[in-house]
C-alpha atoms as a PDB file:
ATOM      1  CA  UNK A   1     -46.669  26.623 -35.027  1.00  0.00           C
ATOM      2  CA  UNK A   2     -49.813  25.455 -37.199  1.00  0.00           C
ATOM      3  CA  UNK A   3     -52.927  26.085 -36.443  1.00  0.00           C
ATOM      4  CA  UNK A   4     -55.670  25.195 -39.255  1.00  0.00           C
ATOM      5  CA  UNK A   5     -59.001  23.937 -39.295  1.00  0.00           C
ATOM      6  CA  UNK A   6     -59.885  20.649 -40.787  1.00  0.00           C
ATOM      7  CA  UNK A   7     -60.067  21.200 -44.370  1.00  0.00           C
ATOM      8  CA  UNK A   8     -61.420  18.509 -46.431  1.00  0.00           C
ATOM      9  CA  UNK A   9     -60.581  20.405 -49.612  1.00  0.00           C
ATOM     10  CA  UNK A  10     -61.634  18.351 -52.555  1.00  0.00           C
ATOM     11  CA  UNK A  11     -58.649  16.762 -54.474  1.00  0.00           C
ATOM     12  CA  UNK A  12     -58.497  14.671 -57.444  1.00  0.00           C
ATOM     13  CA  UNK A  13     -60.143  11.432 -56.765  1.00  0.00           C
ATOM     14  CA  UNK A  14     -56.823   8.953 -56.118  1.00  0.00           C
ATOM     15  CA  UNK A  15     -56.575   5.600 -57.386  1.00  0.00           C
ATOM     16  CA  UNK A  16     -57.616   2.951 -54.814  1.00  0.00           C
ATOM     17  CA  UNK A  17     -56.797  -0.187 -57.013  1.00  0.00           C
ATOM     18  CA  UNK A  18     -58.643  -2.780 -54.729  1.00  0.00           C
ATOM     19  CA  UNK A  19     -57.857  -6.545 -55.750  1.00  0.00           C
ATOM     20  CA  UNK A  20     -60.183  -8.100 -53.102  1.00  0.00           C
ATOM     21  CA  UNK A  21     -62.141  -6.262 -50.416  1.00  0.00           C
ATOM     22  CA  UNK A  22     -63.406  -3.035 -51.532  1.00  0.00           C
ATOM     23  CA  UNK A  23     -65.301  -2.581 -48.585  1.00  0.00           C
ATOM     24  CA  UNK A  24     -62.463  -1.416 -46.482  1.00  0.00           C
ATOM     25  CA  UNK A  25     -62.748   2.239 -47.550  1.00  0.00           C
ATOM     26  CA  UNK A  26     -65.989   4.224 -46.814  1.00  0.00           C
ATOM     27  CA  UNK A  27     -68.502   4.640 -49.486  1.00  0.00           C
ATOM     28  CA  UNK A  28     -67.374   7.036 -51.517  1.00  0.00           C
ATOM     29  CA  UNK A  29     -64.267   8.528 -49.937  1.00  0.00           C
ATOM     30  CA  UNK A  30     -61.309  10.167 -51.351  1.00  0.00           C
ATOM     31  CA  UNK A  31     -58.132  11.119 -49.966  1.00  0.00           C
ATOM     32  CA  UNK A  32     -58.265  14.533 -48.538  1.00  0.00           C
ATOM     33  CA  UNK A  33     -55.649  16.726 -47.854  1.00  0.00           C
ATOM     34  CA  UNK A  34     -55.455  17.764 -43.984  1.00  0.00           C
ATOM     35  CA  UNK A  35     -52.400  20.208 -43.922  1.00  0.00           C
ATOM     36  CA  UNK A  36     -49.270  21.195 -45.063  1.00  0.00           C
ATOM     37  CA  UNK A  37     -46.313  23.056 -44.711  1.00  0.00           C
ATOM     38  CA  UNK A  38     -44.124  20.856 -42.531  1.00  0.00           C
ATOM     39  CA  UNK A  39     -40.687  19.968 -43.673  1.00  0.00           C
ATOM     40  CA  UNK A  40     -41.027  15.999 -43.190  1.00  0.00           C
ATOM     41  CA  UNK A  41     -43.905  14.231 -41.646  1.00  0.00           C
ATOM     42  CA  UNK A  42     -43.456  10.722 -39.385  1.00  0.00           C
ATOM     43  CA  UNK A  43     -44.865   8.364 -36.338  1.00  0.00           C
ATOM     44  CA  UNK A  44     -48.789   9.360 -36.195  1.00  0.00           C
ATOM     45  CA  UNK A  45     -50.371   7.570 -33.199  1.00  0.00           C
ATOM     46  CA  UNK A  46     -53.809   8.308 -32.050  1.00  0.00           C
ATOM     47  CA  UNK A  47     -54.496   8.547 -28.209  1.00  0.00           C
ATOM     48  CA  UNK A  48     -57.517   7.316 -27.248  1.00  0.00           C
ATOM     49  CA  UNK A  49     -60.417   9.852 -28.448  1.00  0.00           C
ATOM     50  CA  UNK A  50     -58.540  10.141 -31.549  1.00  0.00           C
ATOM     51  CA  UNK A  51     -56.529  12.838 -31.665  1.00  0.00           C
ATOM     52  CA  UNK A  52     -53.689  12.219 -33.788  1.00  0.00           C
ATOM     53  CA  UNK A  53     -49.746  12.844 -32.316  1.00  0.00           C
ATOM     54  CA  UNK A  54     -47.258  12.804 -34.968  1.00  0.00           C
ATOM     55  CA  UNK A  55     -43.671  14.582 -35.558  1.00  0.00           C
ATOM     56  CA  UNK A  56     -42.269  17.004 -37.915  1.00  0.00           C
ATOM     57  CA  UNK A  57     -38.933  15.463 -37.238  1.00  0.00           C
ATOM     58  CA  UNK A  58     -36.834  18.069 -39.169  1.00  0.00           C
ATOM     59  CA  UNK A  59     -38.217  20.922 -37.154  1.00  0.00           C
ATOM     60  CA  UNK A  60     -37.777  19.119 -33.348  1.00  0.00           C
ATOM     61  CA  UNK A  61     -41.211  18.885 -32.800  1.00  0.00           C
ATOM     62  CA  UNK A  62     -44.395  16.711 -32.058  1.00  0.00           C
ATOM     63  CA  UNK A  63     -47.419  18.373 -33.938  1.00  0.00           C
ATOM     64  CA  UNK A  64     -50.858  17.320 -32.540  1.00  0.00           C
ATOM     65  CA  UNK A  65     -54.257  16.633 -35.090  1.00  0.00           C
ATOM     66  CA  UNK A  66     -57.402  17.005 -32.818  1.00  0.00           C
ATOM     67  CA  UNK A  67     -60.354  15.471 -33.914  1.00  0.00           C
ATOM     68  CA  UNK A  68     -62.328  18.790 -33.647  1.00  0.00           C
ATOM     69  CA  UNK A  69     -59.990  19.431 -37.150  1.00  0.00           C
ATOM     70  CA  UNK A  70     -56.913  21.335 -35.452  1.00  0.00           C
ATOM     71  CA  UNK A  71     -53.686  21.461 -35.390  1.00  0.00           C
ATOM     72  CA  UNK A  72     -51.320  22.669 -32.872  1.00  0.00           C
ATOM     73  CA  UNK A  73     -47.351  22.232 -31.732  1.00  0.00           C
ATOM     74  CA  UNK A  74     -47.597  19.771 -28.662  1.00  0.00           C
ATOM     75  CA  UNK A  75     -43.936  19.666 -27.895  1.00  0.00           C
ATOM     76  CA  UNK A  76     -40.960  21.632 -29.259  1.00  0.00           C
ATOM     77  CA  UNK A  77     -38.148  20.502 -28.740  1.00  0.00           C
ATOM     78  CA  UNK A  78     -38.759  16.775 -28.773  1.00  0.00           C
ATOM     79  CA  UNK A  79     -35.705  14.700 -28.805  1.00  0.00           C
ATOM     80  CA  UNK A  80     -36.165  14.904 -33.164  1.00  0.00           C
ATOM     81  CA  UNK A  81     -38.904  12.283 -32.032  1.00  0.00           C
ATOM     82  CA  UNK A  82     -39.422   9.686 -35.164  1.00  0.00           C
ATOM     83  CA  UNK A  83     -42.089   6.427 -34.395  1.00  0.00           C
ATOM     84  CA  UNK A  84     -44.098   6.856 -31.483  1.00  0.00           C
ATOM     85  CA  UNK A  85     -46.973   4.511 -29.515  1.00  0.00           C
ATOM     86  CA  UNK A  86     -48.825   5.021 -26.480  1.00  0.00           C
ATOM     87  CA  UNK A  87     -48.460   2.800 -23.570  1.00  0.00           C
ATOM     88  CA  UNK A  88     -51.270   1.859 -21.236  1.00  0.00           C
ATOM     89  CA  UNK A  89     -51.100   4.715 -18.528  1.00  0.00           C
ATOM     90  CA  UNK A  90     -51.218   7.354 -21.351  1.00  0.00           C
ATOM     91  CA  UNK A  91     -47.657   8.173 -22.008  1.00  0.00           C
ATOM     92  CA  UNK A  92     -46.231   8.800 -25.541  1.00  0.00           C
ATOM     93  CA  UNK A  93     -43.514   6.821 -26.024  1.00  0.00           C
ATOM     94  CA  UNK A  94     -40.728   8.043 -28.557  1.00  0.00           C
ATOM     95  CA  UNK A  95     -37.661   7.201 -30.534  1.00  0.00           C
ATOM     96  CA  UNK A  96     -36.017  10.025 -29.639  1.00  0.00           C
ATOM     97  CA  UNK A  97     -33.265  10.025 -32.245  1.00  0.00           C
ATOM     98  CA  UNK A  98     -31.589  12.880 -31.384  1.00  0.00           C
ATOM     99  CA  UNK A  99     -29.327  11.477 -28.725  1.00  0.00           C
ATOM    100  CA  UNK A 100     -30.397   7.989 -29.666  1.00  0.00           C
ATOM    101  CA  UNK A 101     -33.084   7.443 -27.056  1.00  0.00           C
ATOM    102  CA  UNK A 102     -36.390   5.790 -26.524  1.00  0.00           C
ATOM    103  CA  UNK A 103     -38.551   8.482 -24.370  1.00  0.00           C
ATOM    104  CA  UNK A 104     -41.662   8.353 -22.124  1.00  0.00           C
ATOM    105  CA  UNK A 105     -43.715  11.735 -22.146  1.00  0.00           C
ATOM    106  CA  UNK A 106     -46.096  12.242 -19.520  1.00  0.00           C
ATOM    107  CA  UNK A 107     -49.601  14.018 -20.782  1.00  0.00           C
ATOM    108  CA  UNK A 108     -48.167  16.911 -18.479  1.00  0.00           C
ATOM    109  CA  UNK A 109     -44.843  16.517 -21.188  1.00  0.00           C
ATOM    110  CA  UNK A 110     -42.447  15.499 -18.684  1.00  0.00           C
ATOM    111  CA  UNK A 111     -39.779  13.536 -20.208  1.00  0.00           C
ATOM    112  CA  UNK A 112     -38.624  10.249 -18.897  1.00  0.00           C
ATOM    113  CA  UNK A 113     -35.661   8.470 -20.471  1.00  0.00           C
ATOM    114  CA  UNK A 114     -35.981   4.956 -20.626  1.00  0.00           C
ATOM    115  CA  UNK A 115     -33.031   3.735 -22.880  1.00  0.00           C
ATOM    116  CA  UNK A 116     -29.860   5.441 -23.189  1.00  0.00           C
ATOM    117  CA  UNK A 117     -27.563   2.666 -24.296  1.00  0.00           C
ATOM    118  CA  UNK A 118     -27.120  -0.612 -24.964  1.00  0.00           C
ATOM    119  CA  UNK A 119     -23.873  -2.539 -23.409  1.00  0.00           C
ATOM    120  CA  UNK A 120     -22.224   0.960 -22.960  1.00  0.00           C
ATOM    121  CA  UNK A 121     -22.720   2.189 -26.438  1.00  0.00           C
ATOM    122  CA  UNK A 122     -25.051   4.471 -28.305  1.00  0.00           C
ATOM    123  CA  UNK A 123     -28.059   2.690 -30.456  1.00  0.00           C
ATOM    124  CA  UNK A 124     -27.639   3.494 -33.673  1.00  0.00           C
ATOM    125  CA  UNK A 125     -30.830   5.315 -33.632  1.00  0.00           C
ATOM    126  CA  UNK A 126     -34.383   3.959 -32.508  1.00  0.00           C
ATOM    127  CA  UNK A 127     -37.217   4.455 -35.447  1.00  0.00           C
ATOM    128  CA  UNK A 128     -40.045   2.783 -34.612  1.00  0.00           C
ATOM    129  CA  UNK A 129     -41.493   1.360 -31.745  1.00  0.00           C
ATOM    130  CA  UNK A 130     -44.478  -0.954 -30.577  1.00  0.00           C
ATOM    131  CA  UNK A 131     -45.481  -1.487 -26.984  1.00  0.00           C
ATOM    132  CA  UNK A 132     -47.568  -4.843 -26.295  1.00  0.00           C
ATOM    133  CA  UNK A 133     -50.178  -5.598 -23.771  1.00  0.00           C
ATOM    134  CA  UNK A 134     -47.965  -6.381 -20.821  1.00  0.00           C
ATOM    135  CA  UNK A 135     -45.840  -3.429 -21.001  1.00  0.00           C
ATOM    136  CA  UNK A 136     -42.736  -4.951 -22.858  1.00  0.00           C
ATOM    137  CA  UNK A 137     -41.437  -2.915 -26.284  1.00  0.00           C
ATOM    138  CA  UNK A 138     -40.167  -3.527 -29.373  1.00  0.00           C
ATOM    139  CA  UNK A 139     -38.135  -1.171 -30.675  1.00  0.00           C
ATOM    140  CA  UNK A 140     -36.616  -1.242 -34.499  1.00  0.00           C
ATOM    141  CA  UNK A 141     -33.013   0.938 -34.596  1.00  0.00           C
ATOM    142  CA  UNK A 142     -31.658   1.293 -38.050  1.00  0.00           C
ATOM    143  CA  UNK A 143     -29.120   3.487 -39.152  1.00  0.00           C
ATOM    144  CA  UNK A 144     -29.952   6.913 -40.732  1.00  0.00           C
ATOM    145  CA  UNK A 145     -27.428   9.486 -40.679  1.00  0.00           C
ATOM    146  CA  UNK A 146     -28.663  12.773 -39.243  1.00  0.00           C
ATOM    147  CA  UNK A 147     -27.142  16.270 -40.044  1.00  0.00           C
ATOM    148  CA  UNK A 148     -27.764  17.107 -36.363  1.00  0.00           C
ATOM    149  CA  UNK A 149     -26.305  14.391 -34.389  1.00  0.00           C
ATOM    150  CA  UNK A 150     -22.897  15.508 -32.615  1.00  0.00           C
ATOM    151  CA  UNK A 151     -22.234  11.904 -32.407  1.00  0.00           C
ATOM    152  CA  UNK A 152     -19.765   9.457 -34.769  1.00  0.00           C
ATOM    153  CA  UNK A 153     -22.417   9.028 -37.498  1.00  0.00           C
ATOM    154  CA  UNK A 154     -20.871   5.451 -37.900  1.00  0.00           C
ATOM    155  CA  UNK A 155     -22.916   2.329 -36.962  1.00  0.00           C
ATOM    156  CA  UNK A 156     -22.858   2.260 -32.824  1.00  0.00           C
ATOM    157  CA  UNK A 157     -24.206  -1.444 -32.459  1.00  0.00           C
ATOM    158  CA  UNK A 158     -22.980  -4.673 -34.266  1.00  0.00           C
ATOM    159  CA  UNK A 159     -25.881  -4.665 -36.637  1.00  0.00           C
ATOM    160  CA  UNK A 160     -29.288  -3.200 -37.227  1.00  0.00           C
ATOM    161  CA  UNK A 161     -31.906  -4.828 -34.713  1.00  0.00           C
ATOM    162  CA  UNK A 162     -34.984  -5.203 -33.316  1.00  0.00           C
ATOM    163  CA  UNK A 163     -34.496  -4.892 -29.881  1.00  0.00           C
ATOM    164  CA  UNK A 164     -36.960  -6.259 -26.878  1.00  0.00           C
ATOM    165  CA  UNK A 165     -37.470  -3.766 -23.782  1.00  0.00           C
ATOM    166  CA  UNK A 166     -38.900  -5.554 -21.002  1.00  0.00           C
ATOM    167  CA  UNK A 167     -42.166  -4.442 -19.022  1.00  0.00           C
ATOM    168  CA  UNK A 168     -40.219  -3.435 -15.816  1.00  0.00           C
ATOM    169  CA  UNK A 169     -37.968  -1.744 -17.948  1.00  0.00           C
ATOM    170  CA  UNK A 170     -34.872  -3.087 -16.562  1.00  0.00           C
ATOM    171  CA  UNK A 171     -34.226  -4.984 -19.782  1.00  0.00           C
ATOM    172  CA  UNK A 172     -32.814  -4.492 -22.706  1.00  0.00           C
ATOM    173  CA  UNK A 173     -31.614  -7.128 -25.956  1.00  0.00           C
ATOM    174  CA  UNK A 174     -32.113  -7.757 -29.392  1.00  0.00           C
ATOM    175  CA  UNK A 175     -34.671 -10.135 -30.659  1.00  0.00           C
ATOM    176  CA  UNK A 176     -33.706 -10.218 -34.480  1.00  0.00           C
ATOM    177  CA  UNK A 177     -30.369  -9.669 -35.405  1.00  0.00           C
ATOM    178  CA  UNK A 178     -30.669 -11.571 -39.059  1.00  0.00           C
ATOM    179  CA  UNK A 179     -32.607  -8.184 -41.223  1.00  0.00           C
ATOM    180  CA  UNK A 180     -31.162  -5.729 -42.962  1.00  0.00           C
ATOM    181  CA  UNK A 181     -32.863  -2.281 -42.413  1.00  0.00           C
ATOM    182  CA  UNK A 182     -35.544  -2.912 -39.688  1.00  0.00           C
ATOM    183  CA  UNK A 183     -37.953   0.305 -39.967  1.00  0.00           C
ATOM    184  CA  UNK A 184     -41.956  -0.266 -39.344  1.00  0.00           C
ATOM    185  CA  UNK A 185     -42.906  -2.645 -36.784  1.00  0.00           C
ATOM    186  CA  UNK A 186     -46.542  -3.003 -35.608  1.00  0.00           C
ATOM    187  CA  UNK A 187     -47.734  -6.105 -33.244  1.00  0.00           C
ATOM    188  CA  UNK A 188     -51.335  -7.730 -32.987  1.00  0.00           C
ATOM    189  CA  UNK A 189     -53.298  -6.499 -29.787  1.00  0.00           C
ATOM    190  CA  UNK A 190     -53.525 -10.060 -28.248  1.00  0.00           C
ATOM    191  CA  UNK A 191     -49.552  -9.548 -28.073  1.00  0.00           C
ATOM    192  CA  UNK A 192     -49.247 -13.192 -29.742  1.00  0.00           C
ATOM    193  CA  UNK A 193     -47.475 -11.409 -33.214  1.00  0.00           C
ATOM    194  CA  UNK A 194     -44.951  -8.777 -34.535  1.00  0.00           C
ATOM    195  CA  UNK A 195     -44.609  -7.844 -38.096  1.00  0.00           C
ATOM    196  CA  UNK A 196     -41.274  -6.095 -38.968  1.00  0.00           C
ATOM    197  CA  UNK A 197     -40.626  -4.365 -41.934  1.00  0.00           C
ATOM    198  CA  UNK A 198     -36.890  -4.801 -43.577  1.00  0.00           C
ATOM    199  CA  UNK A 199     -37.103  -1.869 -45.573  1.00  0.00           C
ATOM    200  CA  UNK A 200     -34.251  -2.800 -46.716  1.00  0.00           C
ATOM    201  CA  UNK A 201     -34.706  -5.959 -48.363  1.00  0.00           C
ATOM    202  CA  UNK A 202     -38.225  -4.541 -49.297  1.00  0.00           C
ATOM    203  CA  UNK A 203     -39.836  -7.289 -47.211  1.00  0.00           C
ATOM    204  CA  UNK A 204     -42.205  -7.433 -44.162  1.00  0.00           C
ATOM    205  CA  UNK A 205     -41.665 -10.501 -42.004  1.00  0.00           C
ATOM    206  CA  UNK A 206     -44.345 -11.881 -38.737  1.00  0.00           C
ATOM    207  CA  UNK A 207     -42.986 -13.174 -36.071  1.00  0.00           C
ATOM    208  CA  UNK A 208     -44.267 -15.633 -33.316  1.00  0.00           C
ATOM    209  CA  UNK A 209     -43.847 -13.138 -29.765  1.00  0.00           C
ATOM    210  CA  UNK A 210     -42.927 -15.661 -26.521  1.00  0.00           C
ATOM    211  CA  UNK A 211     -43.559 -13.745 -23.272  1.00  0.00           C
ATOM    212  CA  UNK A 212     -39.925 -13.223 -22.474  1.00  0.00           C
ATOM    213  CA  UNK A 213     -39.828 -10.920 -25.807  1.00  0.00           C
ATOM    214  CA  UNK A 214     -38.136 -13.762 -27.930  1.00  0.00           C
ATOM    215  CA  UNK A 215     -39.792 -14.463 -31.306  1.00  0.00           C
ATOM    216  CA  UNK A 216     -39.331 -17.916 -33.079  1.00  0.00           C
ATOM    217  CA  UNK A 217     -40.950 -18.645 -36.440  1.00  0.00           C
ATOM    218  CA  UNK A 218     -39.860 -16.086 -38.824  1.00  0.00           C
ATOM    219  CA  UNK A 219     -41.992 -16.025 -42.026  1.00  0.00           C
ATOM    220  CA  UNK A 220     -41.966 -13.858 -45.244  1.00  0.00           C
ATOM    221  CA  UNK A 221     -45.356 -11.919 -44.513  1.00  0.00           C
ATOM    222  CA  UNK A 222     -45.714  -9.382 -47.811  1.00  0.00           C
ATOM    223  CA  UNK A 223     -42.923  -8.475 -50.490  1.00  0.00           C
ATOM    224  CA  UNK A 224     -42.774  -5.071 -49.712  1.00  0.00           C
ATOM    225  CA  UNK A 225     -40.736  -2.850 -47.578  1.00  0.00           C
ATOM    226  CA  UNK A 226     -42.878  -0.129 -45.122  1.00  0.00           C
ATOM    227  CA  UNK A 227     -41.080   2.693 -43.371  1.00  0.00           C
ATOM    228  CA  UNK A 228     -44.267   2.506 -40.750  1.00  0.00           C
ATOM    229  CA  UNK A 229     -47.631   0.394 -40.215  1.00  0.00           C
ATOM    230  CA  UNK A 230     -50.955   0.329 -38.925  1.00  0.00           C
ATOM    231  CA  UNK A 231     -53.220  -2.289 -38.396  1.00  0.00           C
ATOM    232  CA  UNK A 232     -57.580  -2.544 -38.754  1.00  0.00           C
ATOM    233  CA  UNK A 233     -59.724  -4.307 -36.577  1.00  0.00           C
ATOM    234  CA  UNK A 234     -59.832  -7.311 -39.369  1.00  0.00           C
ATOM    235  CA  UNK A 235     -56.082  -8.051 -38.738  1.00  0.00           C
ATOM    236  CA  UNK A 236     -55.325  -6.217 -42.064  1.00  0.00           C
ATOM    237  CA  UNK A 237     -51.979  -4.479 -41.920  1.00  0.00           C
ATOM    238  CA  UNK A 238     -50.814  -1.546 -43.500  1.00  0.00           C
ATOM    239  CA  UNK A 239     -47.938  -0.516 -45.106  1.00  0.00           C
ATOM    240  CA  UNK A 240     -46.624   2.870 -45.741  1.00  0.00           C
ATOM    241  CA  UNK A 241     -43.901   4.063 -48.578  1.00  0.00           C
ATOM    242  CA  UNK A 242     -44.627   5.187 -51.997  1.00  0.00           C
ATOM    243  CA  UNK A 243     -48.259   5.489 -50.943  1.00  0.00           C
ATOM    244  CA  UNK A 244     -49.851   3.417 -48.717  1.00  0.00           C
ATOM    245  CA  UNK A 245     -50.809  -0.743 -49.418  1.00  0.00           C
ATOM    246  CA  UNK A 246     -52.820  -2.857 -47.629  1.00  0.00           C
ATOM    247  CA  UNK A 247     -52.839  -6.364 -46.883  1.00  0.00           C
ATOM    248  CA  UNK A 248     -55.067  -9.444 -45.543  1.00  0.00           C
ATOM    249  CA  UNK A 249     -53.665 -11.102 -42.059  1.00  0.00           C
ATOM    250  CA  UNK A 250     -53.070 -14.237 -45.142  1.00  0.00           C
ATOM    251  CA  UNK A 251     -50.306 -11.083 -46.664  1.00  0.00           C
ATOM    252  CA  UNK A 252     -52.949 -11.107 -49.818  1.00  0.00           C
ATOM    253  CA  UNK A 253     -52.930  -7.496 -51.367  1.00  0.00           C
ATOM    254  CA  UNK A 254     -56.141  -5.452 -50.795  1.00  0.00           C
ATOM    255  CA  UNK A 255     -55.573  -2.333 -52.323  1.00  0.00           C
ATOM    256  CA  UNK A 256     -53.298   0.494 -52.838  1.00  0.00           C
ATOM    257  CA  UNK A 257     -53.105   4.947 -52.376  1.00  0.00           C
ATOM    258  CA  UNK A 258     -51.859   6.957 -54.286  1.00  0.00           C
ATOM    259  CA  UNK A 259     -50.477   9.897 -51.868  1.00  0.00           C
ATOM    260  CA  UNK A 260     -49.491  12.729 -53.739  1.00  0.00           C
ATOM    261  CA  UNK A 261     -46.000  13.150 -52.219  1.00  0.00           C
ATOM    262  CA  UNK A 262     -42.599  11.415 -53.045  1.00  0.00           C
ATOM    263  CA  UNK A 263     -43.125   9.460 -49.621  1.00  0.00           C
ATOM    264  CA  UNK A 264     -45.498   8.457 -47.080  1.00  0.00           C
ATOM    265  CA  UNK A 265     -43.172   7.867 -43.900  1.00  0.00           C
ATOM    266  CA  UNK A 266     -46.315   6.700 -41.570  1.00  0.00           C
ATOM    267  CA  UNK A 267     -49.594   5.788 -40.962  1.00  0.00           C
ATOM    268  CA  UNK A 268     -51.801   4.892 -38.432  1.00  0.00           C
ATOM    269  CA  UNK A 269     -56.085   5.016 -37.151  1.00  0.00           C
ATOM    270  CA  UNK A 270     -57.667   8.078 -35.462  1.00  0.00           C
ATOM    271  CA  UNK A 271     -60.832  10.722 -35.583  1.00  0.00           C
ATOM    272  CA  UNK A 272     -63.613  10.157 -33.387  1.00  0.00           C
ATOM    273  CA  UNK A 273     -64.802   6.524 -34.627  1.00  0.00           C
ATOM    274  CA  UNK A 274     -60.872   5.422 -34.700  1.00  0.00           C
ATOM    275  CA  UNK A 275     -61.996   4.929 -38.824  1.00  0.00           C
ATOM    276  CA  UNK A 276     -60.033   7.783 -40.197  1.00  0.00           C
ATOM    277  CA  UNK A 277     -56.698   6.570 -41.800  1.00  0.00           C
ATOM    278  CA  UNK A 278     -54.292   9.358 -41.078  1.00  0.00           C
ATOM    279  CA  UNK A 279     -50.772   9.160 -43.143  1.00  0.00           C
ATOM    280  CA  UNK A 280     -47.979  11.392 -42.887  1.00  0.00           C
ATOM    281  CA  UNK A 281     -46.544  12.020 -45.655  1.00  0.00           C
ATOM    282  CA  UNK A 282     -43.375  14.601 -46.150  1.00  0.00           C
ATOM    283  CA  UNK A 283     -44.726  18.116 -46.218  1.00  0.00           C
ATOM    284  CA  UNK A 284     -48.318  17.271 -45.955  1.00  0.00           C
ATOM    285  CA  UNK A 285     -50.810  14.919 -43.656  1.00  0.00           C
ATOM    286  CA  UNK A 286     -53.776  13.315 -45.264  1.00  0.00           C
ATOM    287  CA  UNK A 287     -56.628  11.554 -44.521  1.00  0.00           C
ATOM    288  CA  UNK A 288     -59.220   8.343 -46.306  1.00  0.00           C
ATOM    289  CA  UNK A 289     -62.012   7.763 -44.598  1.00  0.00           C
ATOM    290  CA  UNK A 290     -62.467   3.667 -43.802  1.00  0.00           C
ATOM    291  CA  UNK A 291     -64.878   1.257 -43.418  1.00  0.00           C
ATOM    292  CA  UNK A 292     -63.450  -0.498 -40.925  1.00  0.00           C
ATOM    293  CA  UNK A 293     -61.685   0.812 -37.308  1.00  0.00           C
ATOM    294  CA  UNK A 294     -58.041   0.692 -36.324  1.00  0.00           C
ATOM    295  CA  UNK A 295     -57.243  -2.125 -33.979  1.00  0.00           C
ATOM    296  CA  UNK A 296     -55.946   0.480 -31.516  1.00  0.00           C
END
């Protein structure tokens, strides 16, 4: 378990090469270093005060950043949880990639399992997931071989989707069938547009959302891969893999951070004024403070 008190331990200021709207970070901030000693960082999601959920998937286990500057275990085991959101009633909901399931968690930790399969076979293994005003989820399911699955580590669907979950949760079937590694995937809150990133093509695409969980209108957003995203109040999305880059809702480049770690695997808003971007980056789990809030 960790348990450490915020530390905003003074590090080298990092380069934050802005090519059009400085404003975005706060006045003067710096990346600072929040903890350490996990084995590999992923899926930070704030709940609503702030506090920051996000796995040590390696070590089976949701971690939990409060915005009083702690850090506890939540949940241990947890289903090697990767990407996570929260839904509108409060539950975390996971790609559990250890058996290849999307989870709810109740706030009490009770585990619901809400996909299993997909015509009568495993999903390759869910990654990231976004769940849009109405309920319905989109959930990205690449293929990663794990050490610890007991499974055939061979591709279990046709392909690597993006699959649709509808909001009565009876529903299941894939959206986009056409990318090559889907990995982050982050949608606006109206509910009217998805961004996927193909991580591997090193491309992020948007996508039109129709309310049955079809999108149409597939369009080259920003040429650059992101293994998970976040998004500000502006519409400005961010994208998270060697460091962390931001761009306009337009897919103009705003600025770049330097993390110092071979990978950042996510990102998202939290702390008390949602204006705290939080990335999770391998071992360690850093913070900029922003100008601007998240959009959730």
């Amino acid at each position: 378990m960790h348990a450490m008190q915020l530390v905003w331990a003074s590090l080298a200021v990092l380069a934050l090469h802005s090519q059009s709207d400085p404003s975005l970070t706060a006045p003067g901030a710096t990346l600072q270093k929040l903890g350490d000693g996990y084995s590999f960082t992923e899926g930070p999601v704030a709940d609503h005060h702030g506090n920051v959920f996000f796995t040590d998937q390696p070590n089976d286990r949701i971690m939990k950043w409060s915005i009083d500057g702690t850090t506890t275990e939540w949940l241990k085991p947890a289903g090697r949880s990767n990407g996570m959101w929260f839904d509108h009633q409060g539950n975390l909901i996971s790609c559990a990639d250890d058996l290849n399931e999307l989870w709810s968690i109740s706030t009490s930790k009770k585990v619901s399992v809400l996909v299993k399969e997909f015509q009568g076979k495993l999903l390759n293994g869910p990654n990231d997931v976004w769940v849009r005003p109405d309920g319905g989820m989109y959930i990205t399911d690449p293929l990663y071989k794990r050490p610890y699955w007991k499974r055939d580590p061979a591709m279990q669907q046709p392909g690597q989707f993006v699959y649709f979950l509808s909001p009565d949760r009876k529903t299941l079937k894939p959206v986009a069938i056409d990318l090559n590694t889907p990995n982050g995937i982050i949608g606006t809150p109206d509910g009217k547009t998805l961004y996927v990133a193909d991580i591997g093509a090193n491309v992020t695409f948007r996508y039109k959302i129709h309310p049955d969980g079809s999108l149409t209108d597939k369009t080259a957003f920003c040429p650059m891969g992101s293994d998970g995203m976040t998004m500000d109040e502006k519409g400005d999305i961010y994208c998270s893999n060697q460091g962390v880059t931001a761009f306009d809702p337009n897919g103009k480049r705003l600025f770049h951070v330097d993390v110092p770690e071979s990978w950042v695997g996510h990102v998202c808003f939290g702390g008390r004024d949602h204006k705290l971007l939080f990335i999770t980056a391998v071992k360690g789990i850093y913070g900029l403070k922003m100008s601007v809030r998240g959009a959730y």
